[in-house]
N, C-alpha and C. Protein backbone atom coordinates (compact mmCIF):
# COMPACT_ATOMS: atom_id res chain seq x y z
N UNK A 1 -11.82 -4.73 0.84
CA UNK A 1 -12.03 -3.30 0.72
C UNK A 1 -11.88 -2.91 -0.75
N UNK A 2 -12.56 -1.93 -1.20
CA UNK A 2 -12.72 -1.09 -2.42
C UNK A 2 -11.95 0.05 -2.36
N UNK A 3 -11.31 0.69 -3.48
CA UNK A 3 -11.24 1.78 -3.51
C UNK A 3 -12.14 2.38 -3.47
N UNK A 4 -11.86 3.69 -2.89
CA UNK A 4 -13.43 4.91 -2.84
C UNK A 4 -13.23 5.68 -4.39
N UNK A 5 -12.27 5.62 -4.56
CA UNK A 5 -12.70 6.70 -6.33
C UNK A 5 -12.83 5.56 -7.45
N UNK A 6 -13.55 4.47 -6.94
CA UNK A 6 -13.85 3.75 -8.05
C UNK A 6 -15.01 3.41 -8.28
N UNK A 7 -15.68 3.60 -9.48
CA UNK A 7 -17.00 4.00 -9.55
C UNK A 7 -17.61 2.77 -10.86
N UNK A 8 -18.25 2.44 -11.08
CA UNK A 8 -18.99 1.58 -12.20
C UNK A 8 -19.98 2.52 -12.55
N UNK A 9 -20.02 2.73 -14.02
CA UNK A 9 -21.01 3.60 -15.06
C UNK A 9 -21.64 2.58 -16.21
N UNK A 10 -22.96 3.04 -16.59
CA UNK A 10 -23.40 2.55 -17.78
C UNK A 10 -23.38 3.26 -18.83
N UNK A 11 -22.68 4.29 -19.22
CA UNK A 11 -22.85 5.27 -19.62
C UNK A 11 -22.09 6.27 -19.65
N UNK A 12 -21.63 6.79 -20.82
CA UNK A 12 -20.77 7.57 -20.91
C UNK A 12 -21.07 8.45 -21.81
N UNK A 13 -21.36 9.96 -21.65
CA UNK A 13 -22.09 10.97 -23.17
C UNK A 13 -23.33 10.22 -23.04
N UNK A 14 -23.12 9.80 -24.78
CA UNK A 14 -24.53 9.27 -25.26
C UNK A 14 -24.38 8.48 -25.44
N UNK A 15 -23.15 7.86 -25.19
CA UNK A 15 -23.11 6.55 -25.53
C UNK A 15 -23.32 5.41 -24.15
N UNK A 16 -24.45 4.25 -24.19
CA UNK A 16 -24.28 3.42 -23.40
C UNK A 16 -24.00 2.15 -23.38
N UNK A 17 -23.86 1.22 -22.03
CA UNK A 17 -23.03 -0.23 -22.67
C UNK A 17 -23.91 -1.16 -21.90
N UNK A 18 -24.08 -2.45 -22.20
CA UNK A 18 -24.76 -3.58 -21.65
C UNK A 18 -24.42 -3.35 -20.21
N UNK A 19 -22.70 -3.95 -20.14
CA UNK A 19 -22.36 -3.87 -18.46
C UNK A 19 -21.57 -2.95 -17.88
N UNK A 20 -21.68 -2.46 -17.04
CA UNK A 20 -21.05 -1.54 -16.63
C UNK A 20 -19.69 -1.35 -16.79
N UNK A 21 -18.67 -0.63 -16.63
CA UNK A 21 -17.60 -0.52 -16.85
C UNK A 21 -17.04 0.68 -15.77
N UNK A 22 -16.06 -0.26 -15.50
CA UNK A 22 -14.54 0.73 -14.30
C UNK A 22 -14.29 2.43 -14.79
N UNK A 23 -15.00 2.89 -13.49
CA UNK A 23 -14.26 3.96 -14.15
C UNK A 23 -13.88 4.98 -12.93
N UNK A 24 -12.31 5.55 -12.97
CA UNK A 24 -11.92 6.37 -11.64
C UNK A 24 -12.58 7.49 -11.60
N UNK A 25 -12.69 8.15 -10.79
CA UNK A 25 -12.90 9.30 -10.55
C UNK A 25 -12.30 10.51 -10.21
N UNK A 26 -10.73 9.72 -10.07
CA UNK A 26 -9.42 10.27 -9.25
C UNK A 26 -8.84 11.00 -11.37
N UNK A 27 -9.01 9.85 -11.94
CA UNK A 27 -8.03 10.17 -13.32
C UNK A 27 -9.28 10.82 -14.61
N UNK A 28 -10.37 10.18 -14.10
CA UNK A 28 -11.85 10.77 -14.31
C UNK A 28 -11.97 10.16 -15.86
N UNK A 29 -11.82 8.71 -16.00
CA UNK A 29 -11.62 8.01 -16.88
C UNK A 29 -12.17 6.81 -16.90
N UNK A 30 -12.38 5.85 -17.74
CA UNK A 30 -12.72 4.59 -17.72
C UNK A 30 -11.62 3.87 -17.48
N UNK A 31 -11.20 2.82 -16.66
CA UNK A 31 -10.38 1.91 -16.71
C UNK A 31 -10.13 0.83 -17.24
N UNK A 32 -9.03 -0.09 -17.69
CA UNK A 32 -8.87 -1.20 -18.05
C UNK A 32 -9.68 -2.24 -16.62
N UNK A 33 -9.45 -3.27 -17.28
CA UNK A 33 -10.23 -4.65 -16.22
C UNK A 33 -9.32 -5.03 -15.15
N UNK A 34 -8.04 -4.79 -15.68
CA UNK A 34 -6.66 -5.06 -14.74
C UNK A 34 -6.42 -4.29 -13.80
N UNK A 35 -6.78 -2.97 -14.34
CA UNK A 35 -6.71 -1.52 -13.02
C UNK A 35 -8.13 -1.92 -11.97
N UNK A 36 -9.20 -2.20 -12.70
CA UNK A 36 -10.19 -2.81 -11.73
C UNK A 36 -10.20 -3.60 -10.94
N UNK A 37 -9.40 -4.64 -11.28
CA UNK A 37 -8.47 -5.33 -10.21
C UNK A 37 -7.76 -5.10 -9.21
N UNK A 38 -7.41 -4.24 -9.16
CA UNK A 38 -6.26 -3.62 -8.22
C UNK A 38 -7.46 -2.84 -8.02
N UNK A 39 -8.51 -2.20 -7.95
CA UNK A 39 -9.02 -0.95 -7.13
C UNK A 39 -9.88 -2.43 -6.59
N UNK A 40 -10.41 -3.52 -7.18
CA UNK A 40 -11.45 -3.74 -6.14
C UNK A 40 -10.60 -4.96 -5.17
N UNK A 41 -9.01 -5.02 -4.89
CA UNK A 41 -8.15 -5.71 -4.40
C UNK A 41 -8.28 -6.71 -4.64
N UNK A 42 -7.89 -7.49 -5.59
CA UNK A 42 -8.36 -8.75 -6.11
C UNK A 42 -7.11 -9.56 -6.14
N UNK A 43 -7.09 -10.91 -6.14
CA UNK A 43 -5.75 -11.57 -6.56
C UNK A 43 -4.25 -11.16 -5.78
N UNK A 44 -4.95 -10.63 -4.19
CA UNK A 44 -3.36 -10.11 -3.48
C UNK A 44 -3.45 -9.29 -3.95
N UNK A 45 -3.94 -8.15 -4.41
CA UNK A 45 -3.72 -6.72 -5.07
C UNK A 45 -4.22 -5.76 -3.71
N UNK A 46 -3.66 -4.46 -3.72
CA UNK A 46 -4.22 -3.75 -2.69
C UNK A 46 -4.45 -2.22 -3.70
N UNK A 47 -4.99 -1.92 -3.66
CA UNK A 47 -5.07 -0.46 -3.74
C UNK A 47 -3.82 0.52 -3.45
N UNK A 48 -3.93 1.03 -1.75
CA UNK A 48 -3.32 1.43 -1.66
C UNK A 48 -1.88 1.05 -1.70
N UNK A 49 -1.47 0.05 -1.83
CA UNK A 49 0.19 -0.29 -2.09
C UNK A 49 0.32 -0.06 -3.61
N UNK A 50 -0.68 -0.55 -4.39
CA UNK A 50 -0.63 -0.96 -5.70
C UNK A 50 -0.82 -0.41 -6.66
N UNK A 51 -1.95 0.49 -6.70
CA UNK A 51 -2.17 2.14 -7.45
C UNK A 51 -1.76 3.45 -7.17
N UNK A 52 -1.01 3.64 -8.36
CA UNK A 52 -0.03 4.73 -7.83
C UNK A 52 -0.84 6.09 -8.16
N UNK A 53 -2.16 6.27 -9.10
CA UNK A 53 -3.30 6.82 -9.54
C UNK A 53 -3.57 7.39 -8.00
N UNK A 54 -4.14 5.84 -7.43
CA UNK A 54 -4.60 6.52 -5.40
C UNK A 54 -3.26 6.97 -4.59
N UNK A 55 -2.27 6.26 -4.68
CA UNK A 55 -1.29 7.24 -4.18
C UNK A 55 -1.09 8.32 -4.11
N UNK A 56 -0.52 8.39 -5.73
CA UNK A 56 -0.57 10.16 -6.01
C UNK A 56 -1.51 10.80 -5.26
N UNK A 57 -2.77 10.87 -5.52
CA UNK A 57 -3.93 11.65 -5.14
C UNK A 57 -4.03 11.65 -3.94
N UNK A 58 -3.67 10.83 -2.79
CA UNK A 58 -3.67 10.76 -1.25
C UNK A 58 -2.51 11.63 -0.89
N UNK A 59 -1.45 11.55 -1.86
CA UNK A 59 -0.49 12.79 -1.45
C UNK A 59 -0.22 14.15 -1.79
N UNK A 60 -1.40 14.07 -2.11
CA UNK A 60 -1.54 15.41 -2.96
C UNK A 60 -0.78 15.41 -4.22
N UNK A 61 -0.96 15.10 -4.86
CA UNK A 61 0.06 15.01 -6.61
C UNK A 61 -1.07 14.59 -7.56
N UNK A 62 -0.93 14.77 -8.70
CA UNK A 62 -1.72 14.73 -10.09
C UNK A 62 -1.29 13.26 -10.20
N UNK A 63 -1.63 12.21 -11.17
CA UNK A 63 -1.24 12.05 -11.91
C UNK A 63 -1.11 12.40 -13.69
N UNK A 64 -0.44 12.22 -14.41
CA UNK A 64 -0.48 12.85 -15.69
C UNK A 64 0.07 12.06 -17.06
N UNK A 65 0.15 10.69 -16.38
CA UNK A 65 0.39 9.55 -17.43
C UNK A 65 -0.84 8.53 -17.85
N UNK A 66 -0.93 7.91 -19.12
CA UNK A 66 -1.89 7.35 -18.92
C UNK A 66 -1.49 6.00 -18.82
N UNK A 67 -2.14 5.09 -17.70
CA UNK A 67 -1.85 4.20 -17.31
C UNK A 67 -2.65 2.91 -17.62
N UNK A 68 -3.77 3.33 -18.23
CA UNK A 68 -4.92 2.64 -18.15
C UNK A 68 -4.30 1.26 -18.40
């Protein structure tokens, strides 16, 4: 399983990139490769246990750190 607020863009502004790149929709940001990990559950990783980004946001709360 995937996270649902995780999105792959080519493109960001005006600026664009060969390969796509992680980006939430929850923190409305590009992600590191490691956070992509954990959203697309990789390596024993889960999402929901493991991102506290989807946590927060499933419980209604912001987050407001950057974690990337």
């Amino acid at each position: 399983m995937t996270c649902p607020y995780l999105d792959y863009r080519e493109a960001s502004g005006d600026d664009s990139f060969e390969t796509a790149r992680a980006y939430c929709t929850v923190a409305e940001r590009f992600v590191q490769p490691m956070r992509a990990d954990i959203c697309n559950d990789r390596y024993d990783l889960d999402h929901e246990a493991h991102c506290e980004i989807y946590r927060e946001h499933e419980d209604g709360t912001e987050s407001s750190g950057d974690d990337s």
